[in-house]
PDB file of N, CA and C in Angstrom:
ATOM      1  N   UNK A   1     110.757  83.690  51.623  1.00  0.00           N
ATOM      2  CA  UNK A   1     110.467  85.080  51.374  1.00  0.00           C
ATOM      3  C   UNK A   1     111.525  85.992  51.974  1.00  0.00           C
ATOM      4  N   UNK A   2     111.780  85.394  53.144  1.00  0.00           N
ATOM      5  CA  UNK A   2     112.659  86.514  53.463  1.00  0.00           C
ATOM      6  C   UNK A   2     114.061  86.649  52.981  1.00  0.00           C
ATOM      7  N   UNK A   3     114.408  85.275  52.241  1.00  0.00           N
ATOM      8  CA  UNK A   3     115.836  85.452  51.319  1.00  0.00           C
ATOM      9  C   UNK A   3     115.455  86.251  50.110  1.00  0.00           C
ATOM     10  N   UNK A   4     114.729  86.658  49.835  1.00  0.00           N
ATOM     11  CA  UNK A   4     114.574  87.936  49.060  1.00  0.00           C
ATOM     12  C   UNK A   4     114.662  89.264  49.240  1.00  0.00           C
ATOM     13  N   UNK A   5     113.648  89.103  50.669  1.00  0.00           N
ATOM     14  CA  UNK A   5     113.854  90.612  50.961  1.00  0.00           C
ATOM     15  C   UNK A   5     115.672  90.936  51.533  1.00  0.00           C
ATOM     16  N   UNK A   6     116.289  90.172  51.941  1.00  0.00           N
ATOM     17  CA  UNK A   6     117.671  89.648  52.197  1.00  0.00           C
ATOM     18  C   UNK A   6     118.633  90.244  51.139  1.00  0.00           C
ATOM     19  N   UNK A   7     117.942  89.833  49.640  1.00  0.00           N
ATOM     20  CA  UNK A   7     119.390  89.504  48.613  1.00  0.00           C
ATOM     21  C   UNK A   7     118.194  91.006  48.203  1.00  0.00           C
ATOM     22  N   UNK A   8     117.010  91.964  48.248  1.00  0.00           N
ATOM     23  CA  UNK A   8     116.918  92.951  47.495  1.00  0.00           C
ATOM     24  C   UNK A   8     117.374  94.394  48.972  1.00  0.00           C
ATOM     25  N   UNK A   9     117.583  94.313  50.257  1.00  0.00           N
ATOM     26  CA  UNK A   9     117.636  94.846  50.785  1.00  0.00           C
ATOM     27  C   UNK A   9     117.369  95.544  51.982  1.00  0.00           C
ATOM     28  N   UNK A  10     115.839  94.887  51.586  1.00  0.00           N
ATOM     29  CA  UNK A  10     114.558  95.416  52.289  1.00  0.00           C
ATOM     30  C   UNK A  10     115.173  95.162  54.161  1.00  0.00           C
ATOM     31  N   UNK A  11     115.646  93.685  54.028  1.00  0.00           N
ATOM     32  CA  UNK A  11     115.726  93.211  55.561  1.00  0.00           C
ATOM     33  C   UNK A  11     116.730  94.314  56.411  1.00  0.00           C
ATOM     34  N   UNK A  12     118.061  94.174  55.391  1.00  0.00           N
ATOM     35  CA  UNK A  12     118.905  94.842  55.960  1.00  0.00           C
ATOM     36  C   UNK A  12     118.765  96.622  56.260  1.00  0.00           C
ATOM     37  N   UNK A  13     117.544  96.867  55.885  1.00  0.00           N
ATOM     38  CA  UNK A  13     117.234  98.252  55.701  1.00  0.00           C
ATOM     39  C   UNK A  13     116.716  98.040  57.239  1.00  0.00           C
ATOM     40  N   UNK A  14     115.662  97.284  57.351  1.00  0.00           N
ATOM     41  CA  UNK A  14     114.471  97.321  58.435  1.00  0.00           C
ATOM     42  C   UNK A  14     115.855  96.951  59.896  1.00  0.00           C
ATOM     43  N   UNK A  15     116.566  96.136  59.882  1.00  0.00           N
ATOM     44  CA  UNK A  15     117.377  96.086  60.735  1.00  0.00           C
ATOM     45  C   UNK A  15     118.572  97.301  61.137  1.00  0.00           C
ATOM     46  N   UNK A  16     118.732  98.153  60.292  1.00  0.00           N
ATOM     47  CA  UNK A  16     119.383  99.354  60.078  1.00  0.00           C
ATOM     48  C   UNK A  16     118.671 100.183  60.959  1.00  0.00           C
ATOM     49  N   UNK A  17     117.429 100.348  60.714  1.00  0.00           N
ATOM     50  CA  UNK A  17     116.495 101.393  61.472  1.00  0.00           C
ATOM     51  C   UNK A  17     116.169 101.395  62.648  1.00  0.00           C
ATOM     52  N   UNK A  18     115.960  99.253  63.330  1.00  0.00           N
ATOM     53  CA  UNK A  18     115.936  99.127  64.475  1.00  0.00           C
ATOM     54  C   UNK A  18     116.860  99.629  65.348  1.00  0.00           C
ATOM     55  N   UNK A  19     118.003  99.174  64.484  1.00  0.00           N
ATOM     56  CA  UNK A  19     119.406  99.684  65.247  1.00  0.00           C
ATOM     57  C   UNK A  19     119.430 100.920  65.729  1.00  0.00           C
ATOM     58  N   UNK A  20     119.402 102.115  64.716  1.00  0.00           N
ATOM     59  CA  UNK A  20     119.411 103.156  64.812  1.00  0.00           C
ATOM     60  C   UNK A  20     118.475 104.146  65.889  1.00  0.00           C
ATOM     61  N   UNK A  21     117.254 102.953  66.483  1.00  0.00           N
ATOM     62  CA  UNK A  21     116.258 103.431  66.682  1.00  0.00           C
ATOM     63  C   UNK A  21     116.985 102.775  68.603  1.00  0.00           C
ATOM     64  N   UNK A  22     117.257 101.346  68.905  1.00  0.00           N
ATOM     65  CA  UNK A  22     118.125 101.557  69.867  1.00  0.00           C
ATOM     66  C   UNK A  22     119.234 102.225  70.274  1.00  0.00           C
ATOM     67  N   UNK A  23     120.113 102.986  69.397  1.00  0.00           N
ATOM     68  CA  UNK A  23     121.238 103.625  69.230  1.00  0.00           C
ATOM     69  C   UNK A  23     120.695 104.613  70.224  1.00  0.00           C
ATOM     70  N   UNK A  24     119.344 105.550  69.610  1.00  0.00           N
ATOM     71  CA  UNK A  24     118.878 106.692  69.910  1.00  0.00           C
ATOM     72  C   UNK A  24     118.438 106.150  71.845  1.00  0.00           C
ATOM     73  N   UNK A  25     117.895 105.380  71.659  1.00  0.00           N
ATOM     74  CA  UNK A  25     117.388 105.199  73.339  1.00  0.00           C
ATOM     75  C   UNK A  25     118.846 104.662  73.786  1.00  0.00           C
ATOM     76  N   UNK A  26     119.860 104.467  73.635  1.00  0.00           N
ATOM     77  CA  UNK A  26     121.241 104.148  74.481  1.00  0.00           C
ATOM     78  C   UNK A  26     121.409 105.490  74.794  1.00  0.00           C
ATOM     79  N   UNK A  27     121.630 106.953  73.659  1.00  0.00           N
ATOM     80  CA  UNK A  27     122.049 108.064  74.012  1.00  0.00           C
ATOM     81  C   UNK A  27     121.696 108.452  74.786  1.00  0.00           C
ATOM     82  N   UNK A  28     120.465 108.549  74.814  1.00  0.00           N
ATOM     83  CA  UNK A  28     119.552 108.827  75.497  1.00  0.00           C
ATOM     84  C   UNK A  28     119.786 108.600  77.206  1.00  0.00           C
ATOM     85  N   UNK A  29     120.168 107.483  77.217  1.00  0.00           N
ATOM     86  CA  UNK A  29     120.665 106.409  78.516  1.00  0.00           C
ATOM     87  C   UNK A  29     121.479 107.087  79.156  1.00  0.00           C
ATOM     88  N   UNK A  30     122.289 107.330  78.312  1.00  0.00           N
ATOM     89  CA  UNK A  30     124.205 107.977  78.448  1.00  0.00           C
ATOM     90  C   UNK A  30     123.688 109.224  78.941  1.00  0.00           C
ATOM     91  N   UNK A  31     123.229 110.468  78.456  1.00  0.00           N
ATOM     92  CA  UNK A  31     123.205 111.746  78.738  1.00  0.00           C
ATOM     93  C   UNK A  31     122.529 111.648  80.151  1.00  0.00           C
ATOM     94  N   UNK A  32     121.129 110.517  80.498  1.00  0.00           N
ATOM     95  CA  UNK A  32     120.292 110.589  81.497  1.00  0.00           C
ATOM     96  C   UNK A  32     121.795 110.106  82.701  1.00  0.00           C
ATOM     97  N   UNK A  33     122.523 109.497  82.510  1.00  0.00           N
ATOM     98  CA  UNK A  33     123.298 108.917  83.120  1.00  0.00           C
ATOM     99  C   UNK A  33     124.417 110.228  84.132  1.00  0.00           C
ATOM    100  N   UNK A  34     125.119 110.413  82.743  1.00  0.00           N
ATOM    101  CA  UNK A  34     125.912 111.935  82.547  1.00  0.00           C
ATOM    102  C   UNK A  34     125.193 112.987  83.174  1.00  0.00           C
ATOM    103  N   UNK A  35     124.083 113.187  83.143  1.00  0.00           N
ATOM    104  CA  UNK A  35     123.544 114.689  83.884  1.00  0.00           C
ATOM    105  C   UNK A  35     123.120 113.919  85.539  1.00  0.00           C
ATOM    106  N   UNK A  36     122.249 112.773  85.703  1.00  0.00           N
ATOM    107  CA  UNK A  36     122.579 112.660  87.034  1.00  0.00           C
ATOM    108  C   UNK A  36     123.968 112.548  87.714  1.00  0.00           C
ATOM    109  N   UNK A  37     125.145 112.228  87.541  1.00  0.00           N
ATOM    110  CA  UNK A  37     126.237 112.135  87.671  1.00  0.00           C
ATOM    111  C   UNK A  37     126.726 110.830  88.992  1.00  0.00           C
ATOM    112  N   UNK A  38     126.529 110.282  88.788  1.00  0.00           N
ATOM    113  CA  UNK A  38     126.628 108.545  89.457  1.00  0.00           C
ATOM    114  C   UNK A  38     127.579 108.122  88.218  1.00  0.00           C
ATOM    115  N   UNK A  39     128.710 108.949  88.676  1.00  0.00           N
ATOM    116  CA  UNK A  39     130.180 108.082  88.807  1.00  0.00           C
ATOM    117  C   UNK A  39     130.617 106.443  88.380  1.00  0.00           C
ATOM    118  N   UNK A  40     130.063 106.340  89.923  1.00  0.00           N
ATOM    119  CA  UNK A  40     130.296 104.717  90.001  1.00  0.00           C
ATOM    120  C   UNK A  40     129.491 104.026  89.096  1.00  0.00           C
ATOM    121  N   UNK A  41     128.251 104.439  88.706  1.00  0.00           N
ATOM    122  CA  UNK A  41     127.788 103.703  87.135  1.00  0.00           C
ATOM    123  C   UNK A  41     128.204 103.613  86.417  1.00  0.00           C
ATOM    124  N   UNK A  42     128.267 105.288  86.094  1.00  0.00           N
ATOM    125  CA  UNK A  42     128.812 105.568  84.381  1.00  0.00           C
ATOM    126  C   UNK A  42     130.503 104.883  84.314  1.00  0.00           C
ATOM    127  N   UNK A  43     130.935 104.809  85.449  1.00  0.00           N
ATOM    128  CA  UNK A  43     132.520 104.001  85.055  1.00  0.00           C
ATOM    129  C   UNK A  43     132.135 102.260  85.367  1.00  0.00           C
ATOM    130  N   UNK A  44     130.844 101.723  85.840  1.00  0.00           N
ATOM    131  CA  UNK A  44     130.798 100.438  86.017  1.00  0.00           C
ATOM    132  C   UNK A  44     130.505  99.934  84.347  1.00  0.00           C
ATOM    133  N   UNK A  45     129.633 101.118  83.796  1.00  0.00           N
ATOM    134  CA  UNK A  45     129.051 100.329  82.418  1.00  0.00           C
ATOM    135  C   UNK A  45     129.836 100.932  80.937  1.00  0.00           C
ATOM    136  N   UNK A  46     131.274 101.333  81.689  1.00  0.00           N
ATOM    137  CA  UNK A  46     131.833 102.377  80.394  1.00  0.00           C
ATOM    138  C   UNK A  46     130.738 103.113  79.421  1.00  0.00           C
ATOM    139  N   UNK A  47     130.648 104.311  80.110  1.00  0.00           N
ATOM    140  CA  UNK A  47     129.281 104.963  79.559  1.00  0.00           C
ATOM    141  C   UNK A  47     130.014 105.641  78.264  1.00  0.00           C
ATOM    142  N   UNK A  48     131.335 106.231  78.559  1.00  0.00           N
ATOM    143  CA  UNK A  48     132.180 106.864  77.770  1.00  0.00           C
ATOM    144  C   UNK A  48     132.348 106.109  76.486  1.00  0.00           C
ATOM    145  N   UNK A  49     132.726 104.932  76.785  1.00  0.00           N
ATOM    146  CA  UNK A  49     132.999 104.098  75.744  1.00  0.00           C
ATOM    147  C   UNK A  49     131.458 103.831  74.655  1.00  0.00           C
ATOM    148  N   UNK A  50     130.605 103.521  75.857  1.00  0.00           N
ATOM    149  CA  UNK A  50     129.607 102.798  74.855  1.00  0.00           C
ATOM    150  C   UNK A  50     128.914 104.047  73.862  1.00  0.00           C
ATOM    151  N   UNK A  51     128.677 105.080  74.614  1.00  0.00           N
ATOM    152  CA  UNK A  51     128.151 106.581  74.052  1.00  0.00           C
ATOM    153  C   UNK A  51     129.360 106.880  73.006  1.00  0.00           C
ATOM    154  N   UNK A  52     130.503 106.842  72.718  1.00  0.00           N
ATOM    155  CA  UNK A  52     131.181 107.126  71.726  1.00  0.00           C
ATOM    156  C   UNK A  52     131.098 105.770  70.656  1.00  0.00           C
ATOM    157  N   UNK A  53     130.267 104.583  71.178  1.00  0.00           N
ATOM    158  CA  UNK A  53     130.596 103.389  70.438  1.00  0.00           C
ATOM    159  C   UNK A  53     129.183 103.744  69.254  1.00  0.00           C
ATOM    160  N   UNK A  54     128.084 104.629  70.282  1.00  0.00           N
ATOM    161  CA  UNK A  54     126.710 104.572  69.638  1.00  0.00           C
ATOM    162  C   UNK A  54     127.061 105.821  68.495  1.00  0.00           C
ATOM    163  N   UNK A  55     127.455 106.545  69.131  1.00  0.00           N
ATOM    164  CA  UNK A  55     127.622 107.753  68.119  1.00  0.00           C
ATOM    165  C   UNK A  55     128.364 107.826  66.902  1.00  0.00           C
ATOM    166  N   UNK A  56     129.432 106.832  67.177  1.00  0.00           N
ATOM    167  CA  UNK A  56     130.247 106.625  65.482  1.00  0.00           C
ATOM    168  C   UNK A  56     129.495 105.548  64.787  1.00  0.00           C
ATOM    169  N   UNK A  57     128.505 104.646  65.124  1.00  0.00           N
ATOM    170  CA  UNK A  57     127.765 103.934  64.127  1.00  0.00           C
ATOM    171  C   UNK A  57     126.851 104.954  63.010  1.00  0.00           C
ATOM    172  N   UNK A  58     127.070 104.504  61.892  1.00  0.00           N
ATOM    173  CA  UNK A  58     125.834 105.058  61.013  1.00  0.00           C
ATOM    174  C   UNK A  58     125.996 103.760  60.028  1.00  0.00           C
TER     175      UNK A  58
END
């Protein structure tokens, strides 16, 4: 069954949304990160990087 929903779309849709739906709680992460301002995090977990990595996905 699910090589159907596979070859009509459905899967890759539902995995699209999850994504999109962690994307949103990473930003989320990043800004909580960015406004406390702990440095030494945000440069331990390249916050810069990963927050510009979440934001150019669509």
């Amino acid at each position: 069954m699910w090589v159907a929903d596979i070859l009509d779309g459905t899967a890759l849709a539902e995995v699209k949304a999850h994504l999109l739906e962690i994307r949103s709680v990473l930003l989320r992460i990043a800004d909580l990160i960015e406004s406390i301002g702990i440095a030494g995090l945000k440069s331990a977990i390249g916050e810069a990087s990963i927050k510009q990595s979440f934001e150019s996905f669509d």
